[in-house]
Protein backbone atom coordinates (compact mmCIF):
# COMPACT_ATOMS: atom_id res chain seq x y z
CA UNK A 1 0.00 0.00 0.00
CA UNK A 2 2.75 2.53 1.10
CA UNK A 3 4.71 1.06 -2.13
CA UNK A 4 1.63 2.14 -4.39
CA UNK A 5 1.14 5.62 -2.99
CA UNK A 6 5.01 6.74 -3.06
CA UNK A 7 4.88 5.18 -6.61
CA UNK A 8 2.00 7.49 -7.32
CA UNK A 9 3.28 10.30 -5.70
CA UNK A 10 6.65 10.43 -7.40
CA UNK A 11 5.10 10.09 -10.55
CA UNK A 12 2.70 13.12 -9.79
CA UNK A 13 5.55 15.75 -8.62
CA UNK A 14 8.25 14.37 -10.23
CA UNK A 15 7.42 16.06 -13.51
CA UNK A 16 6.98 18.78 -11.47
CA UNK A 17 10.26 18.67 -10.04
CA UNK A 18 12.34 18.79 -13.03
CA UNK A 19 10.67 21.79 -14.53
CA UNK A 20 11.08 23.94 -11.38
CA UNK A 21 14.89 22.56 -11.13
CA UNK A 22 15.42 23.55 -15.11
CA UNK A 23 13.99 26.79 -14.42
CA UNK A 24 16.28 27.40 -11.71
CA UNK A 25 18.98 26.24 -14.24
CA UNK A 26 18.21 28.46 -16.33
CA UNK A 27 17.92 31.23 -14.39
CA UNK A 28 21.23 30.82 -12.79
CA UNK A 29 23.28 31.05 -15.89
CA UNK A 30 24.78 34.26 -16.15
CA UNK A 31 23.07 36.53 -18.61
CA UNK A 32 24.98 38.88 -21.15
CA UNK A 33 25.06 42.21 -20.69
CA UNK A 34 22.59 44.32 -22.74
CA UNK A 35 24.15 46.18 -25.28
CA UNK A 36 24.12 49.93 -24.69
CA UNK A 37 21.61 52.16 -26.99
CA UNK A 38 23.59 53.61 -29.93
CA UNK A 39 24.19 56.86 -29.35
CA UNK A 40 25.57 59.53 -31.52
CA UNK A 41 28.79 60.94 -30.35
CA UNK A 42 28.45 64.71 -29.43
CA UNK A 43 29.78 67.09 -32.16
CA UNK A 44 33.03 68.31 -30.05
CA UNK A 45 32.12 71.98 -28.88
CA UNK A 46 35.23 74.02 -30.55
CA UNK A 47 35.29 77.25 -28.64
CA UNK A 48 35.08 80.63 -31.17
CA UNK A 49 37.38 83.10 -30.36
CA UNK A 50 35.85 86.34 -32.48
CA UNK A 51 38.55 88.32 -31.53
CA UNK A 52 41.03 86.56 -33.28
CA UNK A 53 38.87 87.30 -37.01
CA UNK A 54 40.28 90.17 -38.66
CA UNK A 55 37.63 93.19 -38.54
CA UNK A 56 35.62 92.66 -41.69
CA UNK A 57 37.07 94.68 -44.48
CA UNK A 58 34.64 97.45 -45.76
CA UNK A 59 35.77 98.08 -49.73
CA UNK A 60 34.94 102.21 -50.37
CA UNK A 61 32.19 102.60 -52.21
CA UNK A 62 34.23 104.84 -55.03
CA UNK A 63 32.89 105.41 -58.40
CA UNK A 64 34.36 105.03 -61.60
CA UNK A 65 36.06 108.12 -61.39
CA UNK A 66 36.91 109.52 -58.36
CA UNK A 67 36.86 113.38 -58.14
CA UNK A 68 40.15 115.38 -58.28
CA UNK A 69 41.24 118.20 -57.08
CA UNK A 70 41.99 121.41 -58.85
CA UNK A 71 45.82 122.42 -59.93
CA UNK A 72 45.50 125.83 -58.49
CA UNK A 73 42.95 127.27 -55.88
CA UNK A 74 40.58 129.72 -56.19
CA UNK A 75 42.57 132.64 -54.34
CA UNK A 76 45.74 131.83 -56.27
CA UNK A 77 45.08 134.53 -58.94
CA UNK A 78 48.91 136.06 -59.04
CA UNK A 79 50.45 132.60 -59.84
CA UNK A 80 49.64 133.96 -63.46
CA UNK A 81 49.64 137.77 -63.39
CA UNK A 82 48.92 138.31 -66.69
CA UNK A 83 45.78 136.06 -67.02
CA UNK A 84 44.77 137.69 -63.75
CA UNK A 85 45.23 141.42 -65.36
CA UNK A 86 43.70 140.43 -68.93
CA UNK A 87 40.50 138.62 -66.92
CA UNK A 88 39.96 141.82 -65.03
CA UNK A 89 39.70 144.00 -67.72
CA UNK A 90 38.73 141.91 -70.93
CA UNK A 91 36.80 139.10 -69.09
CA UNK A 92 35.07 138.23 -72.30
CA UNK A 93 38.49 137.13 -73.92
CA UNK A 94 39.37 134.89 -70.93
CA UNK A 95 35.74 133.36 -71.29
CA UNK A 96 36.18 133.02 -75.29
CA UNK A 97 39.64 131.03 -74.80
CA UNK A 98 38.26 128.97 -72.47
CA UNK A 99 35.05 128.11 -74.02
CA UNK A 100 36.74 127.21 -77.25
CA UNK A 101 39.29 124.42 -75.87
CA UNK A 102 36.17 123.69 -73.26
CA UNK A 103 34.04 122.95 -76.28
CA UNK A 104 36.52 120.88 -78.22
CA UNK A 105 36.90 123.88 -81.19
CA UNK A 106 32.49 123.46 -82.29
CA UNK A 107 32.68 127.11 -80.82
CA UNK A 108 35.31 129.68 -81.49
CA UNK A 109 36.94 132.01 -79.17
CA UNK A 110 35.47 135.14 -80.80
CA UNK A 111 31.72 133.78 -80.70
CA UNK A 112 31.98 132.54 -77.17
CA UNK A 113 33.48 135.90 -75.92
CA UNK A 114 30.67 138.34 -77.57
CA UNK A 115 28.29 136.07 -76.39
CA UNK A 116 29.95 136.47 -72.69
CA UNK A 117 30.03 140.43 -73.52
CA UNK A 118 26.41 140.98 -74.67
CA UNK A 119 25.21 139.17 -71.62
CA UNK A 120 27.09 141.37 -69.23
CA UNK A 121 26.01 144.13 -71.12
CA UNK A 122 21.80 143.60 -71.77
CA UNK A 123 21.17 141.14 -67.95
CA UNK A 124 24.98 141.59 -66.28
CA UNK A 125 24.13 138.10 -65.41
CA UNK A 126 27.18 136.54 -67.95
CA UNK A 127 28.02 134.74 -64.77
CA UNK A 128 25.14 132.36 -65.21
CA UNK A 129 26.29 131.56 -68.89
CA UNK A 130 30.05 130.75 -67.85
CA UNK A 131 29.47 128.57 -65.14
CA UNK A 132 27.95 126.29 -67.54
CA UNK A 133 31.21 126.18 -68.60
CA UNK A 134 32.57 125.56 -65.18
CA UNK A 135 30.48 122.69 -64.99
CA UNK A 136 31.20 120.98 -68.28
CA UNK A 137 35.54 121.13 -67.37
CA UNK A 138 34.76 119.51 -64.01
CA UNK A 139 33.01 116.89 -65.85
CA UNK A 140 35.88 116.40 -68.71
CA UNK A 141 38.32 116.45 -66.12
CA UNK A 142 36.45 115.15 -62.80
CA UNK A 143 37.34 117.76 -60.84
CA UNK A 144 35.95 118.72 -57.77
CA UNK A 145 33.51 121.19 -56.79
CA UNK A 146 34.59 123.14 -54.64
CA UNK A 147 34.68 125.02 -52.29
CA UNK A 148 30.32 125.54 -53.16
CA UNK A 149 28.68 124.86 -56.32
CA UNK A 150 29.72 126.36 -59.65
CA UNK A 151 26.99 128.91 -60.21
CA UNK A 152 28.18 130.19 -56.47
CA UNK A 153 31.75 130.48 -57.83
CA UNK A 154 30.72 132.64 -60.79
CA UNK A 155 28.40 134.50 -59.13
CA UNK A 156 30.25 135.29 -56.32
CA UNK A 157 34.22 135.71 -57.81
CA UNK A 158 33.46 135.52 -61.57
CA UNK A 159 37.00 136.86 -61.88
CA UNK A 160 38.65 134.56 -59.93
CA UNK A 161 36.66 131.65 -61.05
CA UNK A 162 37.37 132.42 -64.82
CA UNK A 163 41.10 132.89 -63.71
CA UNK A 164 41.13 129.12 -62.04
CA UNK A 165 40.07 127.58 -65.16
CA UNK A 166 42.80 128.72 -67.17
CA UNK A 167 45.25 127.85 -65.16
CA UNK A 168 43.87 124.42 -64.88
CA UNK A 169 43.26 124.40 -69.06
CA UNK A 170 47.11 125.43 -68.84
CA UNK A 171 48.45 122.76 -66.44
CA UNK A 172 46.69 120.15 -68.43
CA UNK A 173 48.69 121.12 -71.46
CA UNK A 174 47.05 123.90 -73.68
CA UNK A 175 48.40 126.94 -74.96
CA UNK A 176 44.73 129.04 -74.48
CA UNK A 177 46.32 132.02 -76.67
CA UNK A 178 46.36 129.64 -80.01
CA UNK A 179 43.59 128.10 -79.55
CA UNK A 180 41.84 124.73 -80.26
CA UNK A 181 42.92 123.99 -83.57
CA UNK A 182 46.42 125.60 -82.72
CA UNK A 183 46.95 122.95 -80.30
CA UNK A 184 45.92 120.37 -82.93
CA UNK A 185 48.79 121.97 -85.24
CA UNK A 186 51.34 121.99 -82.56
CA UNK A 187 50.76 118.58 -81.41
CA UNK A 188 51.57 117.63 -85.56
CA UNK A 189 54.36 119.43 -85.35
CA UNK A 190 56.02 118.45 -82.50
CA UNK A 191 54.15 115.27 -81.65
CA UNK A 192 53.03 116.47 -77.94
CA UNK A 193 49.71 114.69 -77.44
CA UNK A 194 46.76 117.04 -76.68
CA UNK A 195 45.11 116.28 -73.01
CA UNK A 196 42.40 113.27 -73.40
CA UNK A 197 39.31 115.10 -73.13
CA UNK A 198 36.49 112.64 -71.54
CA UNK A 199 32.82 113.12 -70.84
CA UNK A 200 32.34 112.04 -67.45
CA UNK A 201 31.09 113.00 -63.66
CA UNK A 202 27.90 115.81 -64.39
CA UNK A 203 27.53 118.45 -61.93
């Protein structure tokens, strides 16, 4: 009898048995370790030092031509006595001369100056007519305006205005007295080349 029952007993828990005893087995083995999450590696944090940019470069904002100043000032009237004495009392011829290398030769020296003189004589405003002129040699030479606007010059020292462009006509290379088309002869002659005359900066 006690034979039968520890028969049936070990054949009721001893399926039992090995399942918990395999579980334990199992559990008991050492596990590997889980794998760590892929992670990105930081970007490496490279300190800026702005002081050690050079200062960003600013290019002028120049135009094509930049103005230039004039040969002679405005006040400088005895560095050519004569042109200072003929432009006080025959400002007309001063104008003419000036007008005729100013306007390339279209316009002679004789037409420009009785123009100038009829002016002065009917309005006495010539001074508006021969800054016009003023004008058009800053722009052939890109000069600068100075020191106020060119019907201020004439209006205020027509004299001394008239007497600045000459001298600045005669530092760029012309002989005034001969002329436009004298100029053309003497540069045949003796090959000097005339002055480039170039239509640039307007007033």
């Amino acid at each position: 009898m006690n034979s039968l029952l520890s028969h049936s007993l070990r054949d009721i828990y001893t399926p039992q048995i090995h399942s918990v005893l395999k579980m334990k087995a199992s559990n008991s083995l050492p596990s590997a370790p889980p794998e760590p999450p892929t992670m990105a590696a930081p970007a490496a944090s490279i300190p800026v030092n702005l002081q050690s940019f050079p200062p960003a470069l600013h290019a002028p904002k120049l135009g094509p031509h930049s103005p230039v100043p004039w040969s002679t000032g405005l006040c400088d009237c005895c560095d050519n006595i004569s042109v200072c004495c003929l432009t006080c009392w025959c400002p007309c011829i001063t104008f003419g001369r000036i007008a005729e290398i100013v306007d390339r030769g279209s316009t002679s020296c004789g037409i420009s100056g009785a123009l100038y003189s009829m002016i002065l004589c009917v309005s006495g405003c010539s001074c508006l007519y021969s800054c016009f002129y003023r004008s058009k040699l800053r722009g052939q030479y890109f000069l600068e305006e100075r020191p106020c606007t060119d019907c201020c010059v004439h209006c205020c020292c027509e004299t001394c205005a008239l007497c600045q462009e000459y001298r600045q006509l005669q530092n760029q290379g012309f002989d005034l007295s001969i002329g436009w088309h004298g100029n053309l002869e003497r540069q045949k002659g003796t090959g000097w080349m005339a002055p480039p005359v170039q239509e640039g900066m307007k007033s």
